[in-house]
PDB file of N, CA and C in Angstrom:
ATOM      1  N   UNK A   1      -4.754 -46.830  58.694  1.00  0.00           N
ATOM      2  CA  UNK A   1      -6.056 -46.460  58.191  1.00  0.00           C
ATOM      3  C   UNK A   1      -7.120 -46.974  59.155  1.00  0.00           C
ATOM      4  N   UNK A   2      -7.356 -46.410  60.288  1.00  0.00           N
ATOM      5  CA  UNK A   2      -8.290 -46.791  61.451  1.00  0.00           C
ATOM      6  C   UNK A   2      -9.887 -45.792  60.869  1.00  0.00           C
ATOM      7  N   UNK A   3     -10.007 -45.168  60.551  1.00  0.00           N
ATOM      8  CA  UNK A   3     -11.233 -44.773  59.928  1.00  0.00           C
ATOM      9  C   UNK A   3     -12.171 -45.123  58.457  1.00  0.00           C
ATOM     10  N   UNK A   4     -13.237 -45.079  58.428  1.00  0.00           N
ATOM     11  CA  UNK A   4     -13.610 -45.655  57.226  1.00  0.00           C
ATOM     12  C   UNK A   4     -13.375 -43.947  56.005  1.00  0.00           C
ATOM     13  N   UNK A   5     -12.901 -45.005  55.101  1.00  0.00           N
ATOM     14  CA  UNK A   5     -12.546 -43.652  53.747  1.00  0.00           C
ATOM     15  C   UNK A   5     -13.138 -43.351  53.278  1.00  0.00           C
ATOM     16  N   UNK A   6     -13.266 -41.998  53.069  1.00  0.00           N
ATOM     17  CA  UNK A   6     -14.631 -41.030  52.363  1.00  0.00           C
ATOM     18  C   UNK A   6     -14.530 -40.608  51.171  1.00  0.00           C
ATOM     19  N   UNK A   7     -13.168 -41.439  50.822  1.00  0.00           N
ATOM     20  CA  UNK A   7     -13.366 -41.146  48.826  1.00  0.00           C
ATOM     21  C   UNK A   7     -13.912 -42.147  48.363  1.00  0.00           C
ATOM     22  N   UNK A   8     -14.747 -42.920  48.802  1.00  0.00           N
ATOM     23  CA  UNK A   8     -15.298 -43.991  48.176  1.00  0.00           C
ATOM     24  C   UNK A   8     -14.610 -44.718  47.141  1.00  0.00           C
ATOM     25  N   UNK A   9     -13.379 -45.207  47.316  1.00  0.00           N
ATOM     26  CA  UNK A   9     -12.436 -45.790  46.546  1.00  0.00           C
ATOM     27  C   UNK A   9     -12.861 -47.255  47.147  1.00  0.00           C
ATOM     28  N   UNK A  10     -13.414 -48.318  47.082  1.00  0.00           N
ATOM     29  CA  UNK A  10     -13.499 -49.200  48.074  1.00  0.00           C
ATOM     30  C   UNK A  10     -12.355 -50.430  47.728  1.00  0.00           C
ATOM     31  N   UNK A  11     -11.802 -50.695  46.161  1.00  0.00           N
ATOM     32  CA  UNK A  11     -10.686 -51.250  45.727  1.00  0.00           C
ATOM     33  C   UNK A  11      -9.829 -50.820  46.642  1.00  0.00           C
ATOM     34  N   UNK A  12      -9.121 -49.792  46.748  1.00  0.00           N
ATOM     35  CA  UNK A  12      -8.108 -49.187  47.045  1.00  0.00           C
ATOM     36  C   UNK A  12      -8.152 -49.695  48.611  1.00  0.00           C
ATOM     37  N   UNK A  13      -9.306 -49.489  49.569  1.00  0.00           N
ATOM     38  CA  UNK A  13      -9.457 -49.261  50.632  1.00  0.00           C
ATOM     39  C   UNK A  13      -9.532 -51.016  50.898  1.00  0.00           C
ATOM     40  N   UNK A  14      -9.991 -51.965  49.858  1.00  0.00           N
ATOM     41  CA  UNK A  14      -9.510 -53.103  49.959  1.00  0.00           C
ATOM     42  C   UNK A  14      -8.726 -53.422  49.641  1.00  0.00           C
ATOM     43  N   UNK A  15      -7.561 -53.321  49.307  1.00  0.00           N
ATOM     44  CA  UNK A  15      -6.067 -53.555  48.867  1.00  0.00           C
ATOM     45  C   UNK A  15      -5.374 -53.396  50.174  1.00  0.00           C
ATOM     46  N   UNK A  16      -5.808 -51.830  50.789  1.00  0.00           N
ATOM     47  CA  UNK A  16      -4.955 -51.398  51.977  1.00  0.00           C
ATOM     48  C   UNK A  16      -5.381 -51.725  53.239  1.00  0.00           C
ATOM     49  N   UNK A  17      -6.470 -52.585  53.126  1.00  0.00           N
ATOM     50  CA  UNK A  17      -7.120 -53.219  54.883  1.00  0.00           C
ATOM     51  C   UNK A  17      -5.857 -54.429  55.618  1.00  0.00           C
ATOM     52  N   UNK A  18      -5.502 -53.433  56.685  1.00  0.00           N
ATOM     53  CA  UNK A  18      -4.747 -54.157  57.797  1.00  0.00           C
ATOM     54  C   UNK A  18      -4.962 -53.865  59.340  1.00  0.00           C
ATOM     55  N   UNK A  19      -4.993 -54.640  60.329  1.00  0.00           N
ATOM     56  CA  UNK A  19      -5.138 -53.995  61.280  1.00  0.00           C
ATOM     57  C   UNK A  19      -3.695 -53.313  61.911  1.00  0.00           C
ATOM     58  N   UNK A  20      -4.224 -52.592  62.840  1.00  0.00           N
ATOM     59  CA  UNK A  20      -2.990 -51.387  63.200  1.00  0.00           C
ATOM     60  C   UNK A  20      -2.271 -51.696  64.391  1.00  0.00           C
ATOM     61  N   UNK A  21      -1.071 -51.633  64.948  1.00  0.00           N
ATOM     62  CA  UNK A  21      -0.140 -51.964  65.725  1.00  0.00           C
ATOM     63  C   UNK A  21      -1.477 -52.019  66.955  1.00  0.00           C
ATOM     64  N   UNK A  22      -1.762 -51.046  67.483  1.00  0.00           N
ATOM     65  CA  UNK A  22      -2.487 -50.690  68.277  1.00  0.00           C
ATOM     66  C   UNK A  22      -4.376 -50.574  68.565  1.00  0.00           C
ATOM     67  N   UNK A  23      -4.857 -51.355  67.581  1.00  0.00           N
ATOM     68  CA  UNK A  23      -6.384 -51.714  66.973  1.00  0.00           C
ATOM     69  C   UNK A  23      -6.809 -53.078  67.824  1.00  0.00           C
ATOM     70  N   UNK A  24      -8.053 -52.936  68.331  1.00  0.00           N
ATOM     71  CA  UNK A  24      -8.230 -54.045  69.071  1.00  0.00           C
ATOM     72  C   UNK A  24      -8.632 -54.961  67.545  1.00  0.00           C
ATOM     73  N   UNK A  25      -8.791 -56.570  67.809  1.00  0.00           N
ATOM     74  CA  UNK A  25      -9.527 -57.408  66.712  1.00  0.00           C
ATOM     75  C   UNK A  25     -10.724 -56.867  66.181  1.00  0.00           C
ATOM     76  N   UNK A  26     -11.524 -56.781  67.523  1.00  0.00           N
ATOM     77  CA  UNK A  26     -13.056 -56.673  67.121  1.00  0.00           C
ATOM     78  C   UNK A  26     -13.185 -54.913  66.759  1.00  0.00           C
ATOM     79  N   UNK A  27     -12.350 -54.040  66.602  1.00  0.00           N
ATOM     80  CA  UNK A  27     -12.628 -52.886  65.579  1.00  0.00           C
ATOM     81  C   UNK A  27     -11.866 -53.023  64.123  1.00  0.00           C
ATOM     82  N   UNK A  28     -10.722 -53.983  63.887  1.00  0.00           N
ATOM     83  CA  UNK A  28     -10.738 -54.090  62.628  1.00  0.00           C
ATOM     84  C   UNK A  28     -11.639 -55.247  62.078  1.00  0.00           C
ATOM     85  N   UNK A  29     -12.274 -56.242  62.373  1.00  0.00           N
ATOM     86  CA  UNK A  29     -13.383 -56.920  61.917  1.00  0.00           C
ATOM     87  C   UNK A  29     -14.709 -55.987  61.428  1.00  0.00           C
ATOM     88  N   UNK A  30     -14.889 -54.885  62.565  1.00  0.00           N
ATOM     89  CA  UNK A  30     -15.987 -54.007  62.169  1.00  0.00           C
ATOM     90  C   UNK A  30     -15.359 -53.126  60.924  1.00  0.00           C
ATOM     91  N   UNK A  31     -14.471 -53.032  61.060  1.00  0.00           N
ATOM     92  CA  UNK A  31     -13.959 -52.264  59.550  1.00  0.00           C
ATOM     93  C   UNK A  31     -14.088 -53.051  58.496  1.00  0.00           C
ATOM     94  N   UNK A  32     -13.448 -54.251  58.591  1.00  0.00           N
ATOM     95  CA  UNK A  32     -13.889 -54.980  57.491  1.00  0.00           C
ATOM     96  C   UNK A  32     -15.508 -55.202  57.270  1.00  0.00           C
ATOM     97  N   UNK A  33     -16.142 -55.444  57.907  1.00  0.00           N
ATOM     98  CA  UNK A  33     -17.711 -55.592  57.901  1.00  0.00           C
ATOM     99  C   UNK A  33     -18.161 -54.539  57.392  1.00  0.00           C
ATOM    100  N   UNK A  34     -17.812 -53.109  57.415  1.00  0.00           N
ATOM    101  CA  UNK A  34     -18.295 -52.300  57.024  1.00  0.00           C
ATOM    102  C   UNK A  34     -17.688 -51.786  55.426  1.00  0.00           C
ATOM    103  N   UNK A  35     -16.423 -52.202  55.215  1.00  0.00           N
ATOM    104  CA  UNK A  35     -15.981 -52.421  54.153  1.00  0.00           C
ATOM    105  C   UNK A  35     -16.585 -52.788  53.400  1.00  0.00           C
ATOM    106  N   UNK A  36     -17.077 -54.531  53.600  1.00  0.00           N
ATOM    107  CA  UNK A  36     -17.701 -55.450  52.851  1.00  0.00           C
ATOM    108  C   UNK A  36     -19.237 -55.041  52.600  1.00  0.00           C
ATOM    109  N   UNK A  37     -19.831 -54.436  53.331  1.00  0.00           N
ATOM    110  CA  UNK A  37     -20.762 -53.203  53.044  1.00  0.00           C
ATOM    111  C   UNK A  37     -21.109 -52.280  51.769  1.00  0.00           C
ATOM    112  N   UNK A  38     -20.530 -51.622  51.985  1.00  0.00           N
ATOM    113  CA  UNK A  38     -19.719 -50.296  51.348  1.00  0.00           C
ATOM    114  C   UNK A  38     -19.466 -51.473  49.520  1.00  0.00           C
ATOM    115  N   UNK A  39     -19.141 -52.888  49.401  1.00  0.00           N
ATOM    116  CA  UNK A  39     -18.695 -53.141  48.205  1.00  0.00           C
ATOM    117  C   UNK A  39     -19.742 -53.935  48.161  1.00  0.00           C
ATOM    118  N   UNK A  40     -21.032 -53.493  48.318  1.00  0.00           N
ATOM    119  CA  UNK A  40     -22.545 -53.711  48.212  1.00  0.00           C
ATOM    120  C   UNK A  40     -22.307 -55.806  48.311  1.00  0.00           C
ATOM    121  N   UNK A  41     -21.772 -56.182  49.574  1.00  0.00           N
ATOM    122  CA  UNK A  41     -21.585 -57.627  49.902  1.00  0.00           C
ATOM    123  C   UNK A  41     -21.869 -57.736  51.158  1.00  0.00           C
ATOM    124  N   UNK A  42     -22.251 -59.070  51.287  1.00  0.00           N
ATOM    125  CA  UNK A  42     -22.672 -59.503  52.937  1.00  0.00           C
ATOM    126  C   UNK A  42     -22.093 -60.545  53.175  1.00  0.00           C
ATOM    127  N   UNK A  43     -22.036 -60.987  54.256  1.00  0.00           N
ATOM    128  CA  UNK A  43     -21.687 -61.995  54.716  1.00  0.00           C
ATOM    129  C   UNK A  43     -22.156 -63.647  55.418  1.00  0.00           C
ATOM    130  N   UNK A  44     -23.734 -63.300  55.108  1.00  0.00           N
ATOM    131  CA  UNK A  44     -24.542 -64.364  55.200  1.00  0.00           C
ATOM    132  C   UNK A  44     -26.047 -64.160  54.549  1.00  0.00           C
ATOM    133  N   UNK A  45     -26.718 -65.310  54.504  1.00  0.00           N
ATOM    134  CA  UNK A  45     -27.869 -65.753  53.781  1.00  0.00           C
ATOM    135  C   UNK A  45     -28.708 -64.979  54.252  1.00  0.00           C
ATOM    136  N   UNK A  46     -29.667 -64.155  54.101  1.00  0.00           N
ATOM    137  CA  UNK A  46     -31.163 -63.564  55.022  1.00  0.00           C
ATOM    138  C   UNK A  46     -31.691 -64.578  54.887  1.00  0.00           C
ATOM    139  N   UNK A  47     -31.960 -65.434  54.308  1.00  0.00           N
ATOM    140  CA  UNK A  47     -33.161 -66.878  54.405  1.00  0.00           C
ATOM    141  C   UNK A  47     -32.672 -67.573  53.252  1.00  0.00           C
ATOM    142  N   UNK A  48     -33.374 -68.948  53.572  1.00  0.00           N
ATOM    143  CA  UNK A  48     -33.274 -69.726  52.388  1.00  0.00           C
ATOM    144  C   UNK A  48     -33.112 -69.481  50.966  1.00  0.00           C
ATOM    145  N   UNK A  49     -34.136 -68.472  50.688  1.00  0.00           N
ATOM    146  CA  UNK A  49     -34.679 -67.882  49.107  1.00  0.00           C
ATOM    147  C   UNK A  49     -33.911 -66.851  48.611  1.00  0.00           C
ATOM    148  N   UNK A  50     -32.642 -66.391  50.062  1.00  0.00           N
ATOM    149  CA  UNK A  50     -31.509 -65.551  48.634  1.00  0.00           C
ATOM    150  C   UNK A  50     -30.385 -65.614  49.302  1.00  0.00           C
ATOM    151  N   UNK A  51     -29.384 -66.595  48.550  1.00  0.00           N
ATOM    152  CA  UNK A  51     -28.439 -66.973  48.936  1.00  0.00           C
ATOM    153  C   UNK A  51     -27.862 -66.481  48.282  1.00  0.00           C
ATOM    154  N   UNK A  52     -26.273 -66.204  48.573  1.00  0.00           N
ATOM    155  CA  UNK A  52     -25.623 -65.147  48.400  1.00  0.00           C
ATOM    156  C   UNK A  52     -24.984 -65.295  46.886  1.00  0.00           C
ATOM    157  N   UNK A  53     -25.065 -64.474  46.004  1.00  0.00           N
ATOM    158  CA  UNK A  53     -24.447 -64.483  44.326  1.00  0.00           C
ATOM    159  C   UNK A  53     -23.167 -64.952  44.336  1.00  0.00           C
ATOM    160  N   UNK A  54     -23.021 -65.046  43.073  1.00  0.00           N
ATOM    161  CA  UNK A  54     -21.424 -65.612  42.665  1.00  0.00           C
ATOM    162  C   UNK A  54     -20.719 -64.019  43.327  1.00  0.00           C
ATOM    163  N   UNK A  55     -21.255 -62.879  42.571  1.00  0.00           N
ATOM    164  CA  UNK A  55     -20.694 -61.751  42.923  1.00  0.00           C
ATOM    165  C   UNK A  55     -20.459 -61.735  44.514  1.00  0.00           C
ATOM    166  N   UNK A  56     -21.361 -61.759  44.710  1.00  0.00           N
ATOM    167  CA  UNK A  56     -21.583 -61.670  46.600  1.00  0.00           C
ATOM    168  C   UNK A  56     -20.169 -62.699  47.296  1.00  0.00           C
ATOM    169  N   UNK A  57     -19.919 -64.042  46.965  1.00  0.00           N
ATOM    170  CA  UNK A  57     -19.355 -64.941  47.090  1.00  0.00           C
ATOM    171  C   UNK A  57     -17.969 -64.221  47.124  1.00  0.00           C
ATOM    172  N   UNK A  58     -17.625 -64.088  45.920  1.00  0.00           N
ATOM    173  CA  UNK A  58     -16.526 -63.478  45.052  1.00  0.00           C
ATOM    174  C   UNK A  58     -16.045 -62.192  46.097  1.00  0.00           C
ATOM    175  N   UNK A  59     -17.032 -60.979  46.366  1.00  0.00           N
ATOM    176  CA  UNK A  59     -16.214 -60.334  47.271  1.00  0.00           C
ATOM    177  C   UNK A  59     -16.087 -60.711  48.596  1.00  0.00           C
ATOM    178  N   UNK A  60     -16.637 -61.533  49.152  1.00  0.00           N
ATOM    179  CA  UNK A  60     -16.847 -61.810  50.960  1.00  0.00           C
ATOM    180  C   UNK A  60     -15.576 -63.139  50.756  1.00  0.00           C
ATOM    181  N   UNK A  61     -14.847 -63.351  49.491  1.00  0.00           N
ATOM    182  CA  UNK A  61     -13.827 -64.210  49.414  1.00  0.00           C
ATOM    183  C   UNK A  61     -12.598 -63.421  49.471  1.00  0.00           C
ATOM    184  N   UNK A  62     -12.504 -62.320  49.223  1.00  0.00           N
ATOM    185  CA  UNK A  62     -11.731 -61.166  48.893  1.00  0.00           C
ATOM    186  C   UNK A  62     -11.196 -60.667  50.114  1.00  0.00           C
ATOM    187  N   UNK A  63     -12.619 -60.464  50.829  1.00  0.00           N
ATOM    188  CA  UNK A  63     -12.156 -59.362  52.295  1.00  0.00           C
ATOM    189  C   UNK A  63     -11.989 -60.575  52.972  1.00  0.00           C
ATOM    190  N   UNK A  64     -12.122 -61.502  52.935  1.00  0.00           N
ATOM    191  CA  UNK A  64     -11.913 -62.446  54.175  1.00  0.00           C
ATOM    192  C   UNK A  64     -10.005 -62.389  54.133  1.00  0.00           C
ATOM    193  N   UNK A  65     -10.049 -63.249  52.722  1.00  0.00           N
ATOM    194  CA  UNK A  65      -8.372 -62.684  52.267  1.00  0.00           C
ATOM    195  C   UNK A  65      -7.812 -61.981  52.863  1.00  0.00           C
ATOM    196  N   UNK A  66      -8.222 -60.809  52.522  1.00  0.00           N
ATOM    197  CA  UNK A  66      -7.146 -59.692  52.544  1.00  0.00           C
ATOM    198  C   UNK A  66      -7.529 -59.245  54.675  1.00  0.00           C
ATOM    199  N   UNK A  67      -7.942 -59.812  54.978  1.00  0.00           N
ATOM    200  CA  UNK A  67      -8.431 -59.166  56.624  1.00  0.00           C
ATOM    201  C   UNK A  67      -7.808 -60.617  57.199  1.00  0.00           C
ATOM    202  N   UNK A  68      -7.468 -61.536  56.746  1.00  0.00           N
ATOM    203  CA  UNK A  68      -6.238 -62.487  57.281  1.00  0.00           C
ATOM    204  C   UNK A  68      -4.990 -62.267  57.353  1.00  0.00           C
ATOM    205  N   UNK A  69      -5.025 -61.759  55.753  1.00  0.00           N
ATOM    206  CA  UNK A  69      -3.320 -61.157  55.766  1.00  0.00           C
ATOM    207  C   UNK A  69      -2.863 -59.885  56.444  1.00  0.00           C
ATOM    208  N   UNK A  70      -4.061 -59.034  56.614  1.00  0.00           N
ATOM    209  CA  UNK A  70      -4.167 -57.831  57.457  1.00  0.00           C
ATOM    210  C   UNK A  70      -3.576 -57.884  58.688  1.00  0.00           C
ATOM    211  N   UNK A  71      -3.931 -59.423  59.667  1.00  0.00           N
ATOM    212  CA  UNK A  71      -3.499 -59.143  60.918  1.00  0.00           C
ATOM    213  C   UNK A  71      -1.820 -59.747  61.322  1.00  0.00           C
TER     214      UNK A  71
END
C-alpha cells in the first residue's frame, strides 16, 4: 500500500500501515504523517496555548505504534 487510500477508511488504512520491501524510510514516514493527518491528529504543539488533546495524544500513540511495527 505505497499510495494514500481514497476510501477514506483511515482505521483500516491504520491497521494496514507498513513500509514496503522496496520504500525508502522517509516516504513511509510521509505516509504516516499524512495518515496521521487524514485522522484529524498532529504531531506537535503549534504554541504553548494548544497542546495536543487526550484524543490527539491517543492517535499520534497509535501511528507511532503501528509505523514501528511497520518497518
Amino acid at each position: 500500500m505505497t499510495s494514500t487510500s481514497s476510501d477514506g477508511n483511515v482505521q483500516k488504512d491504520i491497521q494496514n500501515l507498513k513500509q514496503e520491501k522496496t520504500e525508502a524510510l522517509v516516504s513511509y514516514h510521509g505516509r504516516a504523517q499524512e495518515l496521521l493527518r487524514r485522522s484529524n491528529g498532529r504531531d506537535e504543539e503549534n504554541d504553548e496555548n494548544s497542546p495536543l488533546s487526550i484524543l490527539e495524544r491517543t492517535i499520534l500513540s497509535i501511528i507511532i505504534k503501528t509505523f514501528i511495527r511497520g518497518i
